[in-house]
C-alpha atoms as a PDB file:
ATOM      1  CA  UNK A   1       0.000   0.000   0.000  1.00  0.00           C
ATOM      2  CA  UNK A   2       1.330   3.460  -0.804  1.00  0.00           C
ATOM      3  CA  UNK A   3       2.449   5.721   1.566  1.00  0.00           C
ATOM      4  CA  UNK A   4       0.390   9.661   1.325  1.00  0.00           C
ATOM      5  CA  UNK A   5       1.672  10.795   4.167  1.00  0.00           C
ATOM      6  CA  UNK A   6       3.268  14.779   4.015  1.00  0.00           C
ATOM      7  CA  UNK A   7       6.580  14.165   3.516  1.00  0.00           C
ATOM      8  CA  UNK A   8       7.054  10.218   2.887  1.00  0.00           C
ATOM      9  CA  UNK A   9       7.667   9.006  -0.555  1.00  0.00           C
ATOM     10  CA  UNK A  10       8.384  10.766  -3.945  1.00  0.00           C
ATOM     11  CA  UNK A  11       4.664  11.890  -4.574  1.00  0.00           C
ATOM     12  CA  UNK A  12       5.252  15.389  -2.707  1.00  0.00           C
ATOM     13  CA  UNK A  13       9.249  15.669  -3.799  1.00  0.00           C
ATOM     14  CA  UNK A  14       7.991  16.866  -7.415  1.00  0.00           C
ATOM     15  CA  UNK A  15       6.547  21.043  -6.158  1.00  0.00           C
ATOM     16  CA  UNK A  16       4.188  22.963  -7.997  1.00  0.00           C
ATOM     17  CA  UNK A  17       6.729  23.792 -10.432  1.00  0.00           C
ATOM     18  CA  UNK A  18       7.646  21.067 -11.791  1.00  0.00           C
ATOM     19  CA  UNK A  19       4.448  20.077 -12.657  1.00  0.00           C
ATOM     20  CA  UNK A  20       2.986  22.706 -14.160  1.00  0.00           C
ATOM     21  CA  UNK A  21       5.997  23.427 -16.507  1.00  0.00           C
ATOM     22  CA  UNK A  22       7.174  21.162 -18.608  1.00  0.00           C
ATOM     23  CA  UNK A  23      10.723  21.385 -18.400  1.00  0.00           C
ATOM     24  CA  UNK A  24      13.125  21.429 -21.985  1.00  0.00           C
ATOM     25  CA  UNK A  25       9.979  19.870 -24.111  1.00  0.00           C
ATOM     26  CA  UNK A  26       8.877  21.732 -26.994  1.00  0.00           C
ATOM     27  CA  UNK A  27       5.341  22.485 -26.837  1.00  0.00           C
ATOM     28  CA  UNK A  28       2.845  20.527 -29.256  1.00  0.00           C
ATOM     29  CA  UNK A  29       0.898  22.532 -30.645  1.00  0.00           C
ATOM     30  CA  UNK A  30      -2.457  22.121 -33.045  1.00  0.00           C
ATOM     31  CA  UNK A  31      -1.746  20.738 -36.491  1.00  0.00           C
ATOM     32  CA  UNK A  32      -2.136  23.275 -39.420  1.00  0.00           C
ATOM     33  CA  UNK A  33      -5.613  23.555 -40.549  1.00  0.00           C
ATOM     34  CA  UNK A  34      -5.438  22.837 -44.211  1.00  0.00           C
ATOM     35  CA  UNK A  35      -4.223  19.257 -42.770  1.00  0.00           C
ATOM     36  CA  UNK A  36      -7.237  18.137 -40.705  1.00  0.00           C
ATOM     37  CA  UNK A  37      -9.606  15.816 -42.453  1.00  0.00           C
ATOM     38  CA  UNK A  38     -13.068  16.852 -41.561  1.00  0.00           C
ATOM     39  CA  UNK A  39     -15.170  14.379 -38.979  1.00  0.00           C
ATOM     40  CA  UNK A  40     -17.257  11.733 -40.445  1.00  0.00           C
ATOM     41  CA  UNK A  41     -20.223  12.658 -38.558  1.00  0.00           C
ATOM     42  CA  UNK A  42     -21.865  15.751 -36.505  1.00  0.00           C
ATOM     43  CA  UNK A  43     -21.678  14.117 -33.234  1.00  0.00           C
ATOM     44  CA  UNK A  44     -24.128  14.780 -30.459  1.00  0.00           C
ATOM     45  CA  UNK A  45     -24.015  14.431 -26.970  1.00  0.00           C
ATOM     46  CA  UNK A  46     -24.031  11.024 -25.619  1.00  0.00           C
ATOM     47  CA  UNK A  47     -26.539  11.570 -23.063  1.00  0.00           C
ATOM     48  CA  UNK A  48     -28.657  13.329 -26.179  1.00  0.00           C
ATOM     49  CA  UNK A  49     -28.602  10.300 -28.029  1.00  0.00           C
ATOM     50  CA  UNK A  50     -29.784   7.973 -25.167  1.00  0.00           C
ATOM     51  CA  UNK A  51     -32.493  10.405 -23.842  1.00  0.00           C
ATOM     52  CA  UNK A  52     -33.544  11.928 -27.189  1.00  0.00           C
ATOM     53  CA  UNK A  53     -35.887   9.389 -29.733  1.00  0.00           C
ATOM     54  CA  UNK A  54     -35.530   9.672 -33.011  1.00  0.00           C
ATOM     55  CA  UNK A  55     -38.050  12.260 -35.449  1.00  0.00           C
ATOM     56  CA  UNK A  56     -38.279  13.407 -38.873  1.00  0.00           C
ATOM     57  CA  UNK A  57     -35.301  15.812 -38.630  1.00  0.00           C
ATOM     58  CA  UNK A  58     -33.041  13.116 -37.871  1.00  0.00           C
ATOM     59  CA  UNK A  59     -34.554  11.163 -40.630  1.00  0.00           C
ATOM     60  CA  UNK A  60     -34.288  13.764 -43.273  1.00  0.00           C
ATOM     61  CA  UNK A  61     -30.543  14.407 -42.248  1.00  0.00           C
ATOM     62  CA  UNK A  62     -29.703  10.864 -42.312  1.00  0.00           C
ATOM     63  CA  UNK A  63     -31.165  10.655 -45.729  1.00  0.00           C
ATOM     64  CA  UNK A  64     -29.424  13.703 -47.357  1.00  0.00           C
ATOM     65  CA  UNK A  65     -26.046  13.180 -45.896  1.00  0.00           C
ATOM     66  CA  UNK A  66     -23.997  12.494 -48.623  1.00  0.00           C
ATOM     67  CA  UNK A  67     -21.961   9.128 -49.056  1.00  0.00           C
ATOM     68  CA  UNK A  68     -18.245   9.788 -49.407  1.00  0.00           C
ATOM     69  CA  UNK A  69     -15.773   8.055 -50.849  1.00  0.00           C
ATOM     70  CA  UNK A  70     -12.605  10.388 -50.461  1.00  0.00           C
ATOM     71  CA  UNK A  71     -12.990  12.217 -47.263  1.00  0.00           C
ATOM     72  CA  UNK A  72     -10.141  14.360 -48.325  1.00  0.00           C
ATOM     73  CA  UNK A  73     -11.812  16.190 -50.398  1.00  0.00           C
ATOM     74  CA  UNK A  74     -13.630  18.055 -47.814  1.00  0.00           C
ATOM     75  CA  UNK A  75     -10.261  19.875 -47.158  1.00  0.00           C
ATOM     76  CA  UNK A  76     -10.676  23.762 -48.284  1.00  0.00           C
ATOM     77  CA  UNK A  77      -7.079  23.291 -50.411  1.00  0.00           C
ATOM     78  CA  UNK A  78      -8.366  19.958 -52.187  1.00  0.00           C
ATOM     79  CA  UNK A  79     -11.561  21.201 -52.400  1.00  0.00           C
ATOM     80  CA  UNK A  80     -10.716  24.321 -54.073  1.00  0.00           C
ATOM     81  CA  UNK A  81      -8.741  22.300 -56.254  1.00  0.00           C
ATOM     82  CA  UNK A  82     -11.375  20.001 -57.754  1.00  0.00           C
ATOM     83  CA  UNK A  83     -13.745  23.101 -58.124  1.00  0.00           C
ATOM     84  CA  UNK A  84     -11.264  24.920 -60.198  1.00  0.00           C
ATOM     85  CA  UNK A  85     -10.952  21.981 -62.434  1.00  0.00           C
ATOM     86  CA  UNK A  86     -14.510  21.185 -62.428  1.00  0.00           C
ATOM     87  CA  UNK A  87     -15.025  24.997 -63.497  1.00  0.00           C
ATOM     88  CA  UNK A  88     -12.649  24.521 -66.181  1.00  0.00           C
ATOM     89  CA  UNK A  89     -14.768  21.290 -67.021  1.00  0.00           C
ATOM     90  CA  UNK A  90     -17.314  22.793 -67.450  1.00  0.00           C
ATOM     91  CA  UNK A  91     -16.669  25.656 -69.327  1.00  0.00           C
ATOM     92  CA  UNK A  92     -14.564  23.589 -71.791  1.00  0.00           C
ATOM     93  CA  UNK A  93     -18.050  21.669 -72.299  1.00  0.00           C
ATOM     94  CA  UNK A  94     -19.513  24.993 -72.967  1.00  0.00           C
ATOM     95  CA  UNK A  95     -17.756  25.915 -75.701  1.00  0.00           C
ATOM     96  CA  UNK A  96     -17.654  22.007 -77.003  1.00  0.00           C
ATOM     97  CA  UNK A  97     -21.985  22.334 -77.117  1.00  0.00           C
ATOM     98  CA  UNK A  98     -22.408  26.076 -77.867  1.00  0.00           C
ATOM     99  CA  UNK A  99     -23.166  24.950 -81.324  1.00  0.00           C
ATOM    100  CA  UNK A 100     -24.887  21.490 -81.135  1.00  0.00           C
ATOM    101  CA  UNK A 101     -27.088  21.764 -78.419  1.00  0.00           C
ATOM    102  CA  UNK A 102     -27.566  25.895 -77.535  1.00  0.00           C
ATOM    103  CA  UNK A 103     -30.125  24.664 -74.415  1.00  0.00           C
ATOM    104  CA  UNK A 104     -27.424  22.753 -72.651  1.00  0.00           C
ATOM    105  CA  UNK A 105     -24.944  25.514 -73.439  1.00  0.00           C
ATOM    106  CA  UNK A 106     -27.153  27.734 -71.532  1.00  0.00           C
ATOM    107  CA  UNK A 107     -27.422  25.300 -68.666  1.00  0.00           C
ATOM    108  CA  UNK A 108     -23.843  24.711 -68.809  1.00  0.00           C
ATOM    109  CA  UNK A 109     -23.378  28.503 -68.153  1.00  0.00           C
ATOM    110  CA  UNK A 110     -25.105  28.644 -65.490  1.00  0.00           C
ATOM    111  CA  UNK A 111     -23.501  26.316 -63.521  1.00  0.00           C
ATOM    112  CA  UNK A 112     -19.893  28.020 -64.526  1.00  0.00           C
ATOM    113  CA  UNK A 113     -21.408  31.545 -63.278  1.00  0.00           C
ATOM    114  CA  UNK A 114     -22.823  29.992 -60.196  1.00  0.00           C
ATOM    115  CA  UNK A 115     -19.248  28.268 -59.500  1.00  0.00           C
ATOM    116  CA  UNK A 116     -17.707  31.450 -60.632  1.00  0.00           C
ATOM    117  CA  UNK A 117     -19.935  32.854 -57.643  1.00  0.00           C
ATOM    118  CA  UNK A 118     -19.232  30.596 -54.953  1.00  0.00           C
ATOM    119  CA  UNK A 119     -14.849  30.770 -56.022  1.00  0.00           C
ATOM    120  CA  UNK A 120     -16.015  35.149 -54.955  1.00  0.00           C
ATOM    121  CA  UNK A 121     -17.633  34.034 -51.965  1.00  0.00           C
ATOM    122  CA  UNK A 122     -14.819  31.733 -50.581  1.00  0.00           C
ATOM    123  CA  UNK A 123     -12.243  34.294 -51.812  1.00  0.00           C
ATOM    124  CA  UNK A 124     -13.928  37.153 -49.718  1.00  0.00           C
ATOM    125  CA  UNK A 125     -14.410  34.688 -46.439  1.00  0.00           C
ATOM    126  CA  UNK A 126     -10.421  33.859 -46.919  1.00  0.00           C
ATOM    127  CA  UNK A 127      -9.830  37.947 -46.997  1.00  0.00           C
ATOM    128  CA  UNK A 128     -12.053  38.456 -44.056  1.00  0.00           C
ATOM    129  CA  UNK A 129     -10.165  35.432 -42.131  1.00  0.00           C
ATOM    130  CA  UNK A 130      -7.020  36.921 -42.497  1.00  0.00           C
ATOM    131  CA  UNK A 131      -8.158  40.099 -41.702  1.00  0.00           C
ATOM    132  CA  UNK A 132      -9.036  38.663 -38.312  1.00  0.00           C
ATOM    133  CA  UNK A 133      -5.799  37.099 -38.129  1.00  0.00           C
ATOM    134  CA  UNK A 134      -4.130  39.881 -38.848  1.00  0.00           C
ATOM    135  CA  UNK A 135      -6.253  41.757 -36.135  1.00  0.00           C
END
């Protein structure tokens, strides 16, 4: 049986200080955020998930939850990536059906100004970020 008396053993030898600072170790610090995979799920509470029973909202995000293959490409580098080259995709197909089929062109079009619109969006949150940062 151990010994917790005040002044027996080695459990009171170590002081406040040498507890509380860690002593010739570098600090560990967060990994850099473009290199953290997203979750797979939105976790809740566990005590929510005993206590709460299951409705339609839980249903309904259960069924639109997409299915994914690559979980890296919810990383804002690779995903700004893929929609860059899906952009160029697209608009590449664009010019390919601007004379066979002028209703898909138009479709096509929209889709490039719409990802043309969310590439402004992103590109004003990143400003605004940094902004912060730099604040």
């Amino acid at each position: 049986m151990s010994d917790f008396r005040v002044g027996a053993g080695v459990f009171f030898d170590k002081g406040i200080d040498s507890i509380t600072f860690k002593g010739g170790e570098a600090a560990q610090g967060l990994p850099d955020q473009r290199e953290l995979t997203p979750a797979d799920h939105a976790e809740r509470p566990q005590l929510d998930q005993l206590l709460a029973m299951p409705n339609l909202d839980d249903f309904l995000d259960q069924a639109t939850r997409p299915e994914l293959a690559n979980r890296d490409l919810l990383m804002p580098t690779r995903f700004r990536q893929v929609m860059d080259s899906t952009q160029a995709t697209l608009r590449q197909a664009v010019a390919e059906a601007q004379d066979s089929a002028p209703e898909s062109a138009k479709l096509l079009n929209r889709a490039v100004r719409l990802l043309n619109e969310e590439g402004a969006l992103r590109d004003l949150v990143q400003m605004y970020r940094s902004v912060l940062y730099q604040g």
